[in-house]
Protein backbone atom coordinates (compact mmCIF):
# COMPACT_ATOMS: atom_id res chain seq x y z
CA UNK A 1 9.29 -7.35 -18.56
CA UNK A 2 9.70 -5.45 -21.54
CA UNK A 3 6.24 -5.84 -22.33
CA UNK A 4 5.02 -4.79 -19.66
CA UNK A 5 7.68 -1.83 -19.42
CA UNK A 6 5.42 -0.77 -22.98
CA UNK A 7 2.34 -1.01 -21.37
CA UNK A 8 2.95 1.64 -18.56
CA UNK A 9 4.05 -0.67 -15.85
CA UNK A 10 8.08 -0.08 -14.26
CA UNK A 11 9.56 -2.31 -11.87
CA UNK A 12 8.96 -0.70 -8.11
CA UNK A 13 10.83 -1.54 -5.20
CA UNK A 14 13.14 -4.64 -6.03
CA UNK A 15 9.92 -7.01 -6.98
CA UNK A 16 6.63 -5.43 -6.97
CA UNK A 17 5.40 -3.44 -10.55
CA UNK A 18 3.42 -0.16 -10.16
CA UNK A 19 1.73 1.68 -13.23
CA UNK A 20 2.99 4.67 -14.23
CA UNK A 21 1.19 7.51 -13.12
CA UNK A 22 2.24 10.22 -15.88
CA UNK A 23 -0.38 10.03 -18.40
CA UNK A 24 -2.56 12.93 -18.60
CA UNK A 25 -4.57 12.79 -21.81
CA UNK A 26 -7.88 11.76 -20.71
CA UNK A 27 -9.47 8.24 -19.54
CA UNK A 28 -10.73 7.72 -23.16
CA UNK A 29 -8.38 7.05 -26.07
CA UNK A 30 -9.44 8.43 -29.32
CA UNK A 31 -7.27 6.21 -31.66
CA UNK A 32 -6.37 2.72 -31.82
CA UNK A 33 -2.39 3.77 -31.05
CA UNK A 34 -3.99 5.36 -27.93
CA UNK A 35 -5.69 2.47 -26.60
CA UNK A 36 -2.84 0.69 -27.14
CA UNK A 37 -0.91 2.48 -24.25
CA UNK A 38 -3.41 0.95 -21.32
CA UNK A 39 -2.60 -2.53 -20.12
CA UNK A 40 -4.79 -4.99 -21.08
CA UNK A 41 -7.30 -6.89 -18.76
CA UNK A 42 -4.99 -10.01 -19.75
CA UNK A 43 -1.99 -7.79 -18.72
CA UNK A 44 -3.11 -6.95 -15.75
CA UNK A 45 -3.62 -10.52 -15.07
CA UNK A 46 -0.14 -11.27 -16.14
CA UNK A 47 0.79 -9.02 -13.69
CA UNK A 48 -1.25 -10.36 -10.84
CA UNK A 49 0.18 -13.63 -11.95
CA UNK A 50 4.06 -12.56 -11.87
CA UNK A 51 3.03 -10.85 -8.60
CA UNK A 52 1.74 -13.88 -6.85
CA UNK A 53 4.67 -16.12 -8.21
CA UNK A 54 7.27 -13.80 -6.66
CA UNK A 55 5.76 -13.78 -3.50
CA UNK A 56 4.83 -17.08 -2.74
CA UNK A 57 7.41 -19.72 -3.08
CA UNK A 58 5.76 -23.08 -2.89
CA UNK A 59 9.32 -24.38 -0.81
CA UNK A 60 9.41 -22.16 1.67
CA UNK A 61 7.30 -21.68 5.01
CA UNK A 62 3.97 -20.07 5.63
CA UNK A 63 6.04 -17.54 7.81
CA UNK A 64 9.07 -16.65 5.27
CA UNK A 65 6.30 -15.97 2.48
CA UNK A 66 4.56 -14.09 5.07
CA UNK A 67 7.76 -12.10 5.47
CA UNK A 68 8.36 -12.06 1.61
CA UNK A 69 5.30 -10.56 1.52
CA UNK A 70 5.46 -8.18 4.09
CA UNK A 71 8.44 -6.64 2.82
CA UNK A 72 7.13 -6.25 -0.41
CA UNK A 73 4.17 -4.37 1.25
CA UNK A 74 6.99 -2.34 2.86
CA UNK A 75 9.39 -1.50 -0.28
CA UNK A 76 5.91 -0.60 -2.29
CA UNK A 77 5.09 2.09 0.53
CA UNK A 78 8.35 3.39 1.10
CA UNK A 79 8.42 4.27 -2.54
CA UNK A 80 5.52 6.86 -2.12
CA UNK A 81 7.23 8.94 0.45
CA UNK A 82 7.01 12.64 -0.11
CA UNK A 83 3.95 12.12 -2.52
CA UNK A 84 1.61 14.46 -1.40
CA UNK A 85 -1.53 14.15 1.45
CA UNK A 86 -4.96 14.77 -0.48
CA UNK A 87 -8.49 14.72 2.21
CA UNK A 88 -10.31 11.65 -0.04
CA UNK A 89 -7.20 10.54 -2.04
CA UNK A 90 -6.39 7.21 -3.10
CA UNK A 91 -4.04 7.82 -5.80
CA UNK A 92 -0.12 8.76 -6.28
CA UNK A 93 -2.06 12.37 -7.38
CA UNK A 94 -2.71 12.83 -3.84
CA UNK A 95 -3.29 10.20 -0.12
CA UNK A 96 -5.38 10.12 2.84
CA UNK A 97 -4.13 8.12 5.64
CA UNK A 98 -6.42 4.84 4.54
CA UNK A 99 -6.67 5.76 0.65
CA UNK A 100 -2.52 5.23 1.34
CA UNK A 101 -3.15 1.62 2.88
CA UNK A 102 -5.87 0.80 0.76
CA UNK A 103 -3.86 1.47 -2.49
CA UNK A 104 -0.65 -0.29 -1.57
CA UNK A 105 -2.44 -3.81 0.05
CA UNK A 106 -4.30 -3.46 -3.04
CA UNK A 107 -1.49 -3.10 -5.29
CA UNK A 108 0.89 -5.14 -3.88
CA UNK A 109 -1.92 -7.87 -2.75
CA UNK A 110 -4.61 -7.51 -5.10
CA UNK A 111 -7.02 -7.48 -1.77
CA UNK A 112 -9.36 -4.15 -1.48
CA UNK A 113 -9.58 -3.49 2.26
CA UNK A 114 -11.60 -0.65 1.60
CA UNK A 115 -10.99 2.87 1.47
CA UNK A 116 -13.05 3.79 5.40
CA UNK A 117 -10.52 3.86 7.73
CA UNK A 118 -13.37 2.39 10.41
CA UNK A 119 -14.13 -0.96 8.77
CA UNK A 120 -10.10 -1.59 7.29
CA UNK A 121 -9.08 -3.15 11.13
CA UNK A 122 -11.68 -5.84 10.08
CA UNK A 123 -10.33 -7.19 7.06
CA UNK A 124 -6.93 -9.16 8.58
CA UNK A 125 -6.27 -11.10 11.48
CA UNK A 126 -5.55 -9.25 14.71
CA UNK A 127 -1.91 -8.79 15.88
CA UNK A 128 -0.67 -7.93 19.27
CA UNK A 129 1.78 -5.57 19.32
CA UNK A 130 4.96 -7.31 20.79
CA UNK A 131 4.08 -9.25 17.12
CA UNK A 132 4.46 -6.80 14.67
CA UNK A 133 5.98 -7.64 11.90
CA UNK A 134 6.61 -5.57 8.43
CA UNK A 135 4.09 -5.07 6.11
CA UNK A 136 1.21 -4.81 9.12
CA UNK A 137 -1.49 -2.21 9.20
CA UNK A 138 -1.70 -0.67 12.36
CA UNK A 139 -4.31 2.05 13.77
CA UNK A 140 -4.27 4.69 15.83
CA UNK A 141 -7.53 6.44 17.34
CA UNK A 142 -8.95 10.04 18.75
CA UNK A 143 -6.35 12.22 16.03
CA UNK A 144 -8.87 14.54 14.35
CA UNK A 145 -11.97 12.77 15.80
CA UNK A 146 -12.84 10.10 18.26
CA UNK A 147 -12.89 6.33 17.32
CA UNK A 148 -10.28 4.93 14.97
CA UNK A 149 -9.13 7.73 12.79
CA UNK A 150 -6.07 6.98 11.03
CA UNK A 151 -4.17 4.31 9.55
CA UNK A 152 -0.12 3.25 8.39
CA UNK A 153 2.03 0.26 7.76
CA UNK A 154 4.19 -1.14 9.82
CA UNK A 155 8.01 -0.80 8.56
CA UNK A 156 9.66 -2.32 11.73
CA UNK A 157 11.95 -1.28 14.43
CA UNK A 158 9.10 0.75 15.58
CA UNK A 159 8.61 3.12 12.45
CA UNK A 160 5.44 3.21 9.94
CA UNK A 161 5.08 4.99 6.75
CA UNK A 162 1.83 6.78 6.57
CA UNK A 163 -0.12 9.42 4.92
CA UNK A 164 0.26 12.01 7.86
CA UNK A 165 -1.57 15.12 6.88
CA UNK A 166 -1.04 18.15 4.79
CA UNK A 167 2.13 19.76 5.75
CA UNK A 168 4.14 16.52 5.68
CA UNK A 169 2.51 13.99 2.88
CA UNK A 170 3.57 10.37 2.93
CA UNK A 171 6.04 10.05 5.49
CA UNK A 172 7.58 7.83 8.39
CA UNK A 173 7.27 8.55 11.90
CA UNK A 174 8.20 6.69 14.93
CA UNK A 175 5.73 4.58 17.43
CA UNK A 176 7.38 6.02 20.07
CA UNK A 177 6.38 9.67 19.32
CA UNK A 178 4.31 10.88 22.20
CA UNK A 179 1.63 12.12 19.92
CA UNK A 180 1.13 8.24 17.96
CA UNK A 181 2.15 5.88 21.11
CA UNK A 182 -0.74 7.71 23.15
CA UNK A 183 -3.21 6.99 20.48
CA UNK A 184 -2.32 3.38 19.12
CA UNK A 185 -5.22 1.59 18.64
CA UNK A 186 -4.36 -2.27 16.84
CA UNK A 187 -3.11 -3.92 14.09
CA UNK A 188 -3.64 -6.72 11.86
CA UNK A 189 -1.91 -8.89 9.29
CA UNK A 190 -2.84 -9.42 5.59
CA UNK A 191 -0.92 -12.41 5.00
């Protein structure tokens, strides 16, 4: 951990790492000290590595790692409420509503579902919604435009965290609302 700690990566929520997103001199390094500060392909790996160990316990059930890893999904998004809503963004600099999902199943999965909030409902299994559980993605349709337009994780208890718009960033909001129950769409399951 300490390694990794040095090479810009903290402990997020309880098990899942995050880099660091405070460096601000520049994607090249001009000095071997510098360079020194990125992780590593091989780190990266490590981490991928320590990642999929945590989550998937080779003595327990396909449903508890399922739940494992749903709740990771769910402590790695809750940790990017109040970051702020950017149209485009994928990044902790700034989210849209699928940049948000696409950077936390990638982070906390390793699986890119793609950053087009159209073609992301393809790339789990379908889930009905009496079966939610946390750590789905569920869509909602007709919000700024017709068709599927925007996209959040499931948290349970009938809450998702999402990248809402500009006024409110990365926040939760409830399935119930009249606004998001009216335009629920699907949802689908990762793992």
């Amino acid at each position: 951990m300490r390694t990794l700690t040095r090479r810009g990566f903290v402990a997020g929520a309880l098990t899942v790492l995050s880099p660091l997103a405070t460096r601000t001199s520049g994607l090249a390094a001009n000095t071997k000290e510098e360079a020194s500060d990125f992780p590593s392909a091989a780190d990266l790996d490590s981490v991928q590595q320590d990642l999929a160990a945590v989550l998937i316990d080779a003595n327990s059930t396909p449903e508890a790692s399922s739940a494992t890893a749903g709740q990771a999904i769910v402590d790695f998004a809750l940790s990017y409420v109040g970051y702020p809503y950017v149209a485009g963004g994928n990044s902790p600099y700034g989210f849209d509503c699928s940049g948000f999902t696409q950077f936390v199943i990638l982070n906390v999965l390793g699986i890119d579902i793609g950053h087009a909030v159209e073609g992301q409902p393809y790339t789990g299994a379908w889930v009905e919604g009496d079966a939610w559980q946390p750590g789905d993605v569920i869509f909602f349709q007709n919000t700024y435009r017709a068709g599927i337009s925007h996209a959040a994780i499931y948290i349970g208890d009938y809450q998702f965290v999402h990248a809402e718009n500009e006024s409110t960033g990365v926040t939760v909001s409830s399935i119930w609302s009249d606004y998001y129950l009216s335009r629920y769409w699907g949802a689908i399951r990762l793992v």
